[in-house]
C-alpha atoms as a PDB file:
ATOM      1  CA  UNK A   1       6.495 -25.029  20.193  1.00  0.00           C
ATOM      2  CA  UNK A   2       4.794 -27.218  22.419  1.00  0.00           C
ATOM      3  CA  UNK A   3       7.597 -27.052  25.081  1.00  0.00           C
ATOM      4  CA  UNK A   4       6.840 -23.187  25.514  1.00  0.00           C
ATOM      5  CA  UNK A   5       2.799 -24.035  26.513  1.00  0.00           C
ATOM      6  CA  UNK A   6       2.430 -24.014  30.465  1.00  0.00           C
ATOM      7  CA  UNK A   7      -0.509 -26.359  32.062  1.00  0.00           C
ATOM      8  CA  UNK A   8      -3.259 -24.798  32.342  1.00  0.00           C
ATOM      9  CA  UNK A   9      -4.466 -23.475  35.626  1.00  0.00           C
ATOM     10  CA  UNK A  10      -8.636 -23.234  36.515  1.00  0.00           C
ATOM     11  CA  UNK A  11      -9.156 -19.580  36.432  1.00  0.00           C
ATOM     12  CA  UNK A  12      -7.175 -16.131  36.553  1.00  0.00           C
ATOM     13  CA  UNK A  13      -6.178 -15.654  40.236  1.00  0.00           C
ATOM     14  CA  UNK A  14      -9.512 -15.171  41.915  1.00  0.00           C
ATOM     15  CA  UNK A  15     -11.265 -18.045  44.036  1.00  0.00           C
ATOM     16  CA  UNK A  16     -14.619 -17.006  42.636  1.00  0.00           C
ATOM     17  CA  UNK A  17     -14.021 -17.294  39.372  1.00  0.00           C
ATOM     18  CA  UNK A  18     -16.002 -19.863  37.450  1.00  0.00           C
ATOM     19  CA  UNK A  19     -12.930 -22.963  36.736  1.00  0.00           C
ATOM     20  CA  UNK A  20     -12.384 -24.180  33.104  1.00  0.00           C
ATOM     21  CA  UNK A  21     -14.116 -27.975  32.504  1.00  0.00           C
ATOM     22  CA  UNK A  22     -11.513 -30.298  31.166  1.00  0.00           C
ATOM     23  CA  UNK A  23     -13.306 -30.126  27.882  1.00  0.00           C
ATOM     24  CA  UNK A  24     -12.650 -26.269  28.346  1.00  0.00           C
ATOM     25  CA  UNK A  25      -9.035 -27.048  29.104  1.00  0.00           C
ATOM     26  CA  UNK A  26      -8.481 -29.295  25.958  1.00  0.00           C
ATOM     27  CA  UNK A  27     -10.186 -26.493  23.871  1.00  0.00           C
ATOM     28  CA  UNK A  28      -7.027 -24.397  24.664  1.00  0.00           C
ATOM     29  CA  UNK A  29      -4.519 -26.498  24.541  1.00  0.00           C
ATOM     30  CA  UNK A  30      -5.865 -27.188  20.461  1.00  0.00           C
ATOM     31  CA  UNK A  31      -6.401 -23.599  19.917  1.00  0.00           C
ATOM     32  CA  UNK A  32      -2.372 -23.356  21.012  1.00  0.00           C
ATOM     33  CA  UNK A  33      -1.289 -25.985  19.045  1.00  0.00           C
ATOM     34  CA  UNK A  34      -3.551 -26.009  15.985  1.00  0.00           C
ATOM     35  CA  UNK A  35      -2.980 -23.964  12.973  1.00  0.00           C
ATOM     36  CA  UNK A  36      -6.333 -23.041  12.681  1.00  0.00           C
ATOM     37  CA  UNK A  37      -9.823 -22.823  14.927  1.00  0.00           C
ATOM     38  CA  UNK A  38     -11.188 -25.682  12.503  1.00  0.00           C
ATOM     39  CA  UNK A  39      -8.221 -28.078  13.376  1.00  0.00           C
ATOM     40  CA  UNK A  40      -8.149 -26.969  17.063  1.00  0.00           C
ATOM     41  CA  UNK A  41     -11.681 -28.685  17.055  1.00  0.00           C
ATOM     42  CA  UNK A  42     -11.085 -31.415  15.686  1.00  0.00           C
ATOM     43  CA  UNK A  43      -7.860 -31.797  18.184  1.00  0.00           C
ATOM     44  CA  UNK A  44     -10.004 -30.450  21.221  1.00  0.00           C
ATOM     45  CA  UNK A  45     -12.997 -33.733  19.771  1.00  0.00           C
ATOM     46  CA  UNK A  46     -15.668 -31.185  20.600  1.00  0.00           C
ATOM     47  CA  UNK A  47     -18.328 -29.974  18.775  1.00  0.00           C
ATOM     48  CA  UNK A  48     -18.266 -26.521  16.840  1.00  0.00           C
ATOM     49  CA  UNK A  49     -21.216 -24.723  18.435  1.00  0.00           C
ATOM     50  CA  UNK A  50     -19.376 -25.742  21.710  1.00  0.00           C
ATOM     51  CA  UNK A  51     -16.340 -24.581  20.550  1.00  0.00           C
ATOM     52  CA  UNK A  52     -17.276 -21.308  20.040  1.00  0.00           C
ATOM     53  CA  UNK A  53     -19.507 -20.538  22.659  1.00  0.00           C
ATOM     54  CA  UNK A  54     -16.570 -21.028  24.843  1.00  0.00           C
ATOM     55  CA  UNK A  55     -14.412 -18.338  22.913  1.00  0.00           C
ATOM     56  CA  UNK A  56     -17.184 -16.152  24.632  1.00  0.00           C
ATOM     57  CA  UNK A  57     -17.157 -16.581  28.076  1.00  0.00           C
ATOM     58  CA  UNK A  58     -14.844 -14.419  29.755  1.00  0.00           C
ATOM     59  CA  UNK A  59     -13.146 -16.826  31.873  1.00  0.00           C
ATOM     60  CA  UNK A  60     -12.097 -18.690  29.136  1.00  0.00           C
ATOM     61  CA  UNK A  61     -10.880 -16.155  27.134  1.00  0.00           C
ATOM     62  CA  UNK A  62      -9.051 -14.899  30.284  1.00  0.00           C
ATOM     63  CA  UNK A  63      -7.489 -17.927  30.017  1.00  0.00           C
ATOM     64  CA  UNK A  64      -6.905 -18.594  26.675  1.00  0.00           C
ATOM     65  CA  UNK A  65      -5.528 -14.850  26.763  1.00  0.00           C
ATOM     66  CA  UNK A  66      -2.897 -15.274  29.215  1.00  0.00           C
ATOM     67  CA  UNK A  67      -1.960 -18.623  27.472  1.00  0.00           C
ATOM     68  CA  UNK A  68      -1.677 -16.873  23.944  1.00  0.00           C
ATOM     69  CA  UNK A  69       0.175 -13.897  25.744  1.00  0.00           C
ATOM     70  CA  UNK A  70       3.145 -16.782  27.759  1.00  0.00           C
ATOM     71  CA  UNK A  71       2.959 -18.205  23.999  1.00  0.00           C
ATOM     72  CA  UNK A  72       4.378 -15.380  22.427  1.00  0.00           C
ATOM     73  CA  UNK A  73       6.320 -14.048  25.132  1.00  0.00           C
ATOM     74  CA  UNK A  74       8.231 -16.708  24.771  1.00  0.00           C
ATOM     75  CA  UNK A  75       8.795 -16.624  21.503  1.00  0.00           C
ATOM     76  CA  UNK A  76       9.819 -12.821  21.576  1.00  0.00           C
ATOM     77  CA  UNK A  77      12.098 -13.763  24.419  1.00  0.00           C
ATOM     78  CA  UNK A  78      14.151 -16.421  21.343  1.00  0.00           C
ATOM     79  CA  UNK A  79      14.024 -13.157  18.880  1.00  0.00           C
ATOM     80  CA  UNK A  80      15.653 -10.947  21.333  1.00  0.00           C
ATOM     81  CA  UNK A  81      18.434 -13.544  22.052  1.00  0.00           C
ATOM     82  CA  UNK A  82      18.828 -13.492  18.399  1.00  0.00           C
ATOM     83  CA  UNK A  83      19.019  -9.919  17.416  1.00  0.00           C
ATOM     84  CA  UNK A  84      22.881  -9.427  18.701  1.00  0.00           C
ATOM     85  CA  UNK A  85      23.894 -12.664  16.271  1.00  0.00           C
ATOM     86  CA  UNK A  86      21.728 -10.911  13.322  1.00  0.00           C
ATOM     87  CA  UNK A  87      23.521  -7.434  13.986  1.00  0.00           C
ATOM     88  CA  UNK A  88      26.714  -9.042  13.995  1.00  0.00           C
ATOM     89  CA  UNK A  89      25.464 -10.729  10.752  1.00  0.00           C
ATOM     90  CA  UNK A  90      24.813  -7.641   9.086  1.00  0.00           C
ATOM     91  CA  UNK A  91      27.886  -5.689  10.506  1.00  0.00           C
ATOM     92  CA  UNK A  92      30.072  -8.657   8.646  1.00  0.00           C
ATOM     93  CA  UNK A  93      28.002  -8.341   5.213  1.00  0.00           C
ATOM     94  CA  UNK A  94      28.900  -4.787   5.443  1.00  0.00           C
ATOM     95  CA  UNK A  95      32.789  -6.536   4.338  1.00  0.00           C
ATOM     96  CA  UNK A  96      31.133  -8.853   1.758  1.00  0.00           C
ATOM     97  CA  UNK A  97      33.102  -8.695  -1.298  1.00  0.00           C
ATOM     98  CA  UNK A  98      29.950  -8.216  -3.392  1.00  0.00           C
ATOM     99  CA  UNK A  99      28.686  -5.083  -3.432  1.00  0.00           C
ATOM    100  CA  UNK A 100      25.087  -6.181  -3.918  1.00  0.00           C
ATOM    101  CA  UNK A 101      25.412  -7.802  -0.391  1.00  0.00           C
ATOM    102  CA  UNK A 102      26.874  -4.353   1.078  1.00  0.00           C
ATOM    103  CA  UNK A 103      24.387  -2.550  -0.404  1.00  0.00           C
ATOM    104  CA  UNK A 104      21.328  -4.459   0.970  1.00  0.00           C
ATOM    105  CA  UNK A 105      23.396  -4.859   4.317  1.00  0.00           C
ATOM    106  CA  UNK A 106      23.958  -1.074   4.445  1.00  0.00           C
ATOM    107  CA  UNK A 107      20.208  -0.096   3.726  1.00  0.00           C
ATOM    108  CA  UNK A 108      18.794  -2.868   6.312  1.00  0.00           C
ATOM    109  CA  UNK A 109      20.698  -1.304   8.580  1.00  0.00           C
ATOM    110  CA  UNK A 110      19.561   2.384   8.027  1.00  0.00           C
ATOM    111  CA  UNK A 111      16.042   1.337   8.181  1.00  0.00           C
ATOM    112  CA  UNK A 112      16.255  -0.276  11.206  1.00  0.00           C
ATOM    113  CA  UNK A 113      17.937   2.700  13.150  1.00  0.00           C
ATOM    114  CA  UNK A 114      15.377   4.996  11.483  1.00  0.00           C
ATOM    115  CA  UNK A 115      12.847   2.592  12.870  1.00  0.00           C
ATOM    116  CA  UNK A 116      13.749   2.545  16.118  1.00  0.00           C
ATOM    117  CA  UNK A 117      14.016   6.477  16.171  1.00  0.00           C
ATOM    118  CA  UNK A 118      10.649   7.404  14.610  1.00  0.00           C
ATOM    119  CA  UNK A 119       9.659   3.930  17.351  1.00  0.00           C
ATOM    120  CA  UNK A 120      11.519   6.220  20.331  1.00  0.00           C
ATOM    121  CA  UNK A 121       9.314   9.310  18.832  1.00  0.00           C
ATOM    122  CA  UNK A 122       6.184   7.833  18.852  1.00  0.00           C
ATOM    123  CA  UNK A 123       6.259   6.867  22.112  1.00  0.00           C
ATOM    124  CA  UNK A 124       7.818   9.842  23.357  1.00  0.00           C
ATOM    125  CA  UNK A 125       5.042  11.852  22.089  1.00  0.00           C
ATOM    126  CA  UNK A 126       2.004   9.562  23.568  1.00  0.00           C
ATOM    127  CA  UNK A 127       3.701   9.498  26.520  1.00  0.00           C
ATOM    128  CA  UNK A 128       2.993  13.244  26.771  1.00  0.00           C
ATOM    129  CA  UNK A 129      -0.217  12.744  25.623  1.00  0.00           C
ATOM    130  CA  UNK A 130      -1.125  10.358  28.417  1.00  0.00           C
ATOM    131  CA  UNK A 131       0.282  13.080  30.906  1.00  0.00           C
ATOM    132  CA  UNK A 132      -1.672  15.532  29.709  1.00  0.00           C
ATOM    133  CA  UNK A 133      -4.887  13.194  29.787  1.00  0.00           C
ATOM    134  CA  UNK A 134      -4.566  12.672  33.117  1.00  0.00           C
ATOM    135  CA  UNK A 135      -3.793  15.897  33.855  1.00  0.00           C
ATOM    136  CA  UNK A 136      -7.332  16.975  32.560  1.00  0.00           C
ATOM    137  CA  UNK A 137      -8.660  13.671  34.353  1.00  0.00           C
ATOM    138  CA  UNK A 138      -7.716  15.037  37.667  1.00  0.00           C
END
């Protein structure tokens, strides 16, 4: 996981913006690593108080944002890859012998295409309730 965590720049694009401390900087890097805020102090050897009054400034939480956000990006980048070996995984189940494994193979399927229609619907519909929002904004 650690291979997918970038360095850490010293503030989100503008010049003005107050830069992250190296404590600040270690504080992230723990938060991405650790499992939880308790061992991220530990890792980050600052105090708790510290710890989280830096979770509320909004440079650091910029930060720790766009971090968080490369994080699982990355991550949901590996699942996508993945999803045309896990069809084809399913598509061969669908010639187990067992009918068990057919079965289950047969439903997961069906839910996921009903899924990813109600998924299409959804956001068919708010998209058409944006329009109409800025319609009445104009």
């Amino acid at each position: 996981m650690r291979e997918n965590i970038k360095p850490i720049g010293d503030g989100p694009g503008d010049p003005q913006a107050p830069k992250l401390t190296p404590k600040q900087k270690r504080a992230i890097a723990a938060i991405l690593t650790a499992r939880t805020y308790e061992d991220a102090i530990k890792a980050a050897r600052i105090g708790r108080h510290t710890f989280y009054n830096y979770l509320k400034q909004p440079h650091f939480k910029a930060e720790l944002d766009r971090q968080l956000n490369d994080l699982t990006d990355g991550a949901f980048n590996q699942l996508k890859g993945a999803s045309g070996d896990a069809v084809d995984t399913l598509r061969t189940l669908l010639n187990s012998e067992s009918e068990t494994i057919r079965l289950r193979a047969s439903q997961s399927i069906i839910d996921y295409v009903v899924k990813a229609r109600e998924l299409g619907d959804i956001s068919a519909r708010l998209d058409e309730i944006e329009r109409i929002i800025a319609e009445r904004i104009k």
